[in-house]
N, C-alpha and C. Protein backbone atom coordinates (compact mmCIF):
# COMPACT_ATOMS: atom_id res chain seq x y z
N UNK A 1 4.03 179.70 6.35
CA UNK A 1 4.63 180.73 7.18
C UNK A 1 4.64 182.05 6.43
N UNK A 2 4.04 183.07 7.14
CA UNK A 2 4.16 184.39 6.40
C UNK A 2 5.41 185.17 6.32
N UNK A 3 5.76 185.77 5.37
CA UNK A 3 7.47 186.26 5.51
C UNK A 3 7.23 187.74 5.29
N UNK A 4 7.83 188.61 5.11
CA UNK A 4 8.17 190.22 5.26
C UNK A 4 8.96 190.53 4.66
N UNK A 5 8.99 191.33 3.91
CA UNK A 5 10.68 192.21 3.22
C UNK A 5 10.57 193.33 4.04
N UNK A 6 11.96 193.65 4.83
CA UNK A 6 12.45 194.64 5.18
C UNK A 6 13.31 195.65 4.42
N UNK A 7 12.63 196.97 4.08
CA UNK A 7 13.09 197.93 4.00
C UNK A 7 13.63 198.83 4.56
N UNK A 8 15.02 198.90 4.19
CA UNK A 8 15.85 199.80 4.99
C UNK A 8 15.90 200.91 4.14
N UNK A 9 16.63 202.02 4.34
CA UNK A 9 16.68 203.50 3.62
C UNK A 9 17.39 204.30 4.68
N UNK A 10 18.34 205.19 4.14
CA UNK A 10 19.26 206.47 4.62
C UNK A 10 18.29 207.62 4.01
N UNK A 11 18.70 208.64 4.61
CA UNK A 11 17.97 210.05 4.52
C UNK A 11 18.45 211.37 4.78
N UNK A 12 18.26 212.34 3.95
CA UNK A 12 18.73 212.95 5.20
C UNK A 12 17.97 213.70 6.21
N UNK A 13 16.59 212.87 6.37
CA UNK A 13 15.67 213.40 7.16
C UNK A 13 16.51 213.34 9.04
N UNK A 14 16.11 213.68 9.85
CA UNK A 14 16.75 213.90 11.27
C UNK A 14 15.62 213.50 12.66
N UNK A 15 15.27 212.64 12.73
CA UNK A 15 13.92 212.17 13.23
C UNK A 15 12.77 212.84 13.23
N UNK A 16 12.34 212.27 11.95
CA UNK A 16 11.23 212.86 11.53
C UNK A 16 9.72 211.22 11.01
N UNK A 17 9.47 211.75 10.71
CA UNK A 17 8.44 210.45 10.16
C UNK A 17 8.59 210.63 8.57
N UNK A 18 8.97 209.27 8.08
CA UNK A 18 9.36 209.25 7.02
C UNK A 18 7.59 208.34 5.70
N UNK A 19 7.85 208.05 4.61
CA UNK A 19 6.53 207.63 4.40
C UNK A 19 6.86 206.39 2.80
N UNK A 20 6.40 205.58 3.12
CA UNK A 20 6.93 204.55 2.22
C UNK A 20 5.73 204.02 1.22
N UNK A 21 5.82 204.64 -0.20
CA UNK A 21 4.68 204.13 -0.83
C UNK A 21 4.94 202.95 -1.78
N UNK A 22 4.00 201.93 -1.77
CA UNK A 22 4.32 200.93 -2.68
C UNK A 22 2.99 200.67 -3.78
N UNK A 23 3.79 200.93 -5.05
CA UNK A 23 2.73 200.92 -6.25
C UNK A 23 3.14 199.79 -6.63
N UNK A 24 2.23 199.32 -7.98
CA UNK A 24 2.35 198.43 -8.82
C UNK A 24 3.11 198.72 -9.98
N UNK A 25 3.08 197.85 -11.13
CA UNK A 25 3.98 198.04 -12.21
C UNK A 25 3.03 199.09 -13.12
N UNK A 26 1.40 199.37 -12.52
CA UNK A 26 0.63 200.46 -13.44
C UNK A 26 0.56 201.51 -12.67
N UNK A 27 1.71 201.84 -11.42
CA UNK A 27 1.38 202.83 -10.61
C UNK A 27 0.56 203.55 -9.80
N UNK A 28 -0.35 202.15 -9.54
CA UNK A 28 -1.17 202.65 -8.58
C UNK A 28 -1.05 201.92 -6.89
N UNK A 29 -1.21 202.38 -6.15
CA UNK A 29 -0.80 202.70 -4.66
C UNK A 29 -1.65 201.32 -4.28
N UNK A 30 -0.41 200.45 -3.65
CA UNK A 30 -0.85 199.31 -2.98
C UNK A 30 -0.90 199.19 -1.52
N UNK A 31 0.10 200.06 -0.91
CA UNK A 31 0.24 200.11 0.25
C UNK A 31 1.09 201.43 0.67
N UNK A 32 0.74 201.64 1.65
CA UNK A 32 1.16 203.05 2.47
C UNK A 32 1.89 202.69 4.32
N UNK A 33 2.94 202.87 4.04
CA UNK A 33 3.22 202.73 5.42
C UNK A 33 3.84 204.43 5.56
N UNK A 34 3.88 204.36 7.12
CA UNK A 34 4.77 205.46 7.83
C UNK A 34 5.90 204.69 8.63
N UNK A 35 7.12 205.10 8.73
CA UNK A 35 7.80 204.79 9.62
C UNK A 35 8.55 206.01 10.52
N UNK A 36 8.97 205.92 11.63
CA UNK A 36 9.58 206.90 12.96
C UNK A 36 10.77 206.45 12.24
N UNK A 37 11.89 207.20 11.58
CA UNK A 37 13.22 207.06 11.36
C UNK A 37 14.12 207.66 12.36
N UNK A 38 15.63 206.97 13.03
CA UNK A 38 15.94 207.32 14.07
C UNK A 38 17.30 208.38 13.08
N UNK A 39 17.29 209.69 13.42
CA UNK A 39 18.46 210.15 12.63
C UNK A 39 18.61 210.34 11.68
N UNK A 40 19.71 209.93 10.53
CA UNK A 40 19.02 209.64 8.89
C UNK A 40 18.73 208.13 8.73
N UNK A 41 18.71 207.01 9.93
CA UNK A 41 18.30 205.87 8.95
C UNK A 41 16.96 204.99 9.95
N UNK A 42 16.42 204.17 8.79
CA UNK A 42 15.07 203.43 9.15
C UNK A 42 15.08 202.15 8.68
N UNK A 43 13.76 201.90 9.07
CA UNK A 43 13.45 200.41 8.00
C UNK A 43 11.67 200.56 8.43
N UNK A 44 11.66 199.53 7.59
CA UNK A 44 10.14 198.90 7.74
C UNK A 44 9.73 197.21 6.94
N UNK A 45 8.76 197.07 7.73
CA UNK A 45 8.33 195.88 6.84
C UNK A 45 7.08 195.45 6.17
N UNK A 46 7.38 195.00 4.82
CA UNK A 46 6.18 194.60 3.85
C UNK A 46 5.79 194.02 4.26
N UNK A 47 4.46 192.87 4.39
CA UNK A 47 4.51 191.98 4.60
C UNK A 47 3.52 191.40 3.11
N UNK A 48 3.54 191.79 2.63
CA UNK A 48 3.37 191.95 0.69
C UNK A 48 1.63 192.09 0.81
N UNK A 49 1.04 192.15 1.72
CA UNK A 49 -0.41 192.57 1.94
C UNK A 49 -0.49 194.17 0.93
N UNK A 50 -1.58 194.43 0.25
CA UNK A 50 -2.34 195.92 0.33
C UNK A 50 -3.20 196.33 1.54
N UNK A 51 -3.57 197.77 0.87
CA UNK A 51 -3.90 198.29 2.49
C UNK A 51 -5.37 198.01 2.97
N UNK A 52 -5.73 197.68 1.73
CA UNK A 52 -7.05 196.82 2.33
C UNK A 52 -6.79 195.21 3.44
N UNK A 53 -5.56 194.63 3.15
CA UNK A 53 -5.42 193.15 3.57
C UNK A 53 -5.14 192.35 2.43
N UNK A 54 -6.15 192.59 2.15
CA UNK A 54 -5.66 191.33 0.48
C UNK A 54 -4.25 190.96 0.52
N UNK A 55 -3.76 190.12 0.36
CA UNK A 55 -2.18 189.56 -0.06
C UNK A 55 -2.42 190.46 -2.04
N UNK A 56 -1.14 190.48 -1.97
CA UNK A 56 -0.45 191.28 -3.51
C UNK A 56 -0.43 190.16 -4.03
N UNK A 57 -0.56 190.23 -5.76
CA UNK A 57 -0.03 189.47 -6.75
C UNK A 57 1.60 189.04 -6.20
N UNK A 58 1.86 188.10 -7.50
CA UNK A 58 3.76 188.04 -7.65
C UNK A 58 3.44 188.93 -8.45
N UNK A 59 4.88 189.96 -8.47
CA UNK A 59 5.07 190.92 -9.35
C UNK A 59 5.94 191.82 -8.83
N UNK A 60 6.36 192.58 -9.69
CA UNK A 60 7.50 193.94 -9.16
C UNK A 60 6.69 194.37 -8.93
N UNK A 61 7.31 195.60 -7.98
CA UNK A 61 6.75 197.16 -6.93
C UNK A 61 7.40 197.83 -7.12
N UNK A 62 7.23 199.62 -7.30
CA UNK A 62 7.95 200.33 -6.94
C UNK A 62 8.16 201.10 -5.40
N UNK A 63 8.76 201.30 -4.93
CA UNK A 63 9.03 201.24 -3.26
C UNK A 63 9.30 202.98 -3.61
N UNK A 64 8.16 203.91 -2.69
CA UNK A 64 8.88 205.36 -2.80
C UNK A 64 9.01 206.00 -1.36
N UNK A 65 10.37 206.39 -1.20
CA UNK A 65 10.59 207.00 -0.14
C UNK A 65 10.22 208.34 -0.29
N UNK A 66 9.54 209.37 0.89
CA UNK A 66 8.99 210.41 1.10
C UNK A 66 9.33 210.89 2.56
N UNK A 67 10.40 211.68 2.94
CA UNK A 67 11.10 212.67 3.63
C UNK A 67 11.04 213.92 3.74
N UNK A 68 10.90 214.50 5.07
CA UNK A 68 10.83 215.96 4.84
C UNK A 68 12.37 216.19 5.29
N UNK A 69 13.20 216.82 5.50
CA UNK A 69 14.12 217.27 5.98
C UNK A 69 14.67 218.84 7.07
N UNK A 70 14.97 218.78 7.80
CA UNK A 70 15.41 219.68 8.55
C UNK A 70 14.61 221.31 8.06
N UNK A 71 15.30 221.65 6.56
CA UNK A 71 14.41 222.34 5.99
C UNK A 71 13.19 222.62 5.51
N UNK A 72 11.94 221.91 5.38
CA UNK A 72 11.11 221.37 5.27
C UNK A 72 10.90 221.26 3.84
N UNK A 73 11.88 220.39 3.12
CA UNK A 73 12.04 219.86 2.22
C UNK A 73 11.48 218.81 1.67
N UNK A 74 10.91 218.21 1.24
CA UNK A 74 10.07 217.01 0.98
C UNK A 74 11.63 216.04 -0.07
N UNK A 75 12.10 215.26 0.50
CA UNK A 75 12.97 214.27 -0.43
C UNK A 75 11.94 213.33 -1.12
N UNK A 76 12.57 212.78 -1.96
CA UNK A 76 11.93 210.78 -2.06
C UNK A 76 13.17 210.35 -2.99
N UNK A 77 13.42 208.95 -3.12
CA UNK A 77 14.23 208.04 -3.66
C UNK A 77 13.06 206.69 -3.60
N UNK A 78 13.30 206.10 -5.15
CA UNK A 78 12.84 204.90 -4.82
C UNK A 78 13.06 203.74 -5.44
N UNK A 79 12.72 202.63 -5.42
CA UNK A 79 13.46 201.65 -5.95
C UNK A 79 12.56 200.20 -6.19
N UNK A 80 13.34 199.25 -6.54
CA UNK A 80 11.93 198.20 -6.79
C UNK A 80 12.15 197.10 -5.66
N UNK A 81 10.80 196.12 -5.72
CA UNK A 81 10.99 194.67 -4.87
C UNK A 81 10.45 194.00 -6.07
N UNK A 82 10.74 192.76 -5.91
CA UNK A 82 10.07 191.06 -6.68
C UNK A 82 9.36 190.96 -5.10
N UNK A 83 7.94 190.80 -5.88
CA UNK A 83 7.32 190.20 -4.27
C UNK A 83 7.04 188.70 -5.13
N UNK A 84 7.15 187.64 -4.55
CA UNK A 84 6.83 185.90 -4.81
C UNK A 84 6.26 185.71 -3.89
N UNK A 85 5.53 184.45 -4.07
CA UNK A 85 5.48 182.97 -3.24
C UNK A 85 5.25 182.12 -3.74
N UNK A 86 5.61 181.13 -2.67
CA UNK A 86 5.74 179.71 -2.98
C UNK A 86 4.61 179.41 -3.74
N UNK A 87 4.56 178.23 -4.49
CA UNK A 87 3.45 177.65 -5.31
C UNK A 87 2.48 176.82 -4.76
């Protein structure tokens, strides 16, 4: 069964399109999503694929949020995942 991590995130973007990058532990770009955030808050989901398809190693990610804001401010905050699977 394939599973997903959902990412949630606050902002103080105001419905805008927000942009979620996920690197590796050598910082290079595994996956790129966009998400429609309603207000300041969103989500999205991994489904631990890169953006080619390939399924990801196990391994940490860094998760970067990318926001513009009202002002046309560019925010980001970001943070990590453990992506696994089963054996």
């Amino acid at each position: 069964m394939d599973e997903v991590t959902e990412i949630h995130f606050l902002t103080e973007n105001t419905n805008g399109t927000s942009t979620i990058k996920i690197f590796d532990t050598r910082g290079r770009l595994v996956r790129r999503l966009s998400v429609l955030s309603h207000g300041n808050a969103g989500s999205v989901l991994w489904d631990g694929r890169r953006d080619n398809g390939e399924l990801a190693t196990t391994s940490r990610y860094i998760v970067l949020l990318e926001s513009e804001n009202s002002s046309g401010r560019v925010l980001q905050d970001r943070t990590t995942v453990i992506l696994a699977r089963p054996k």
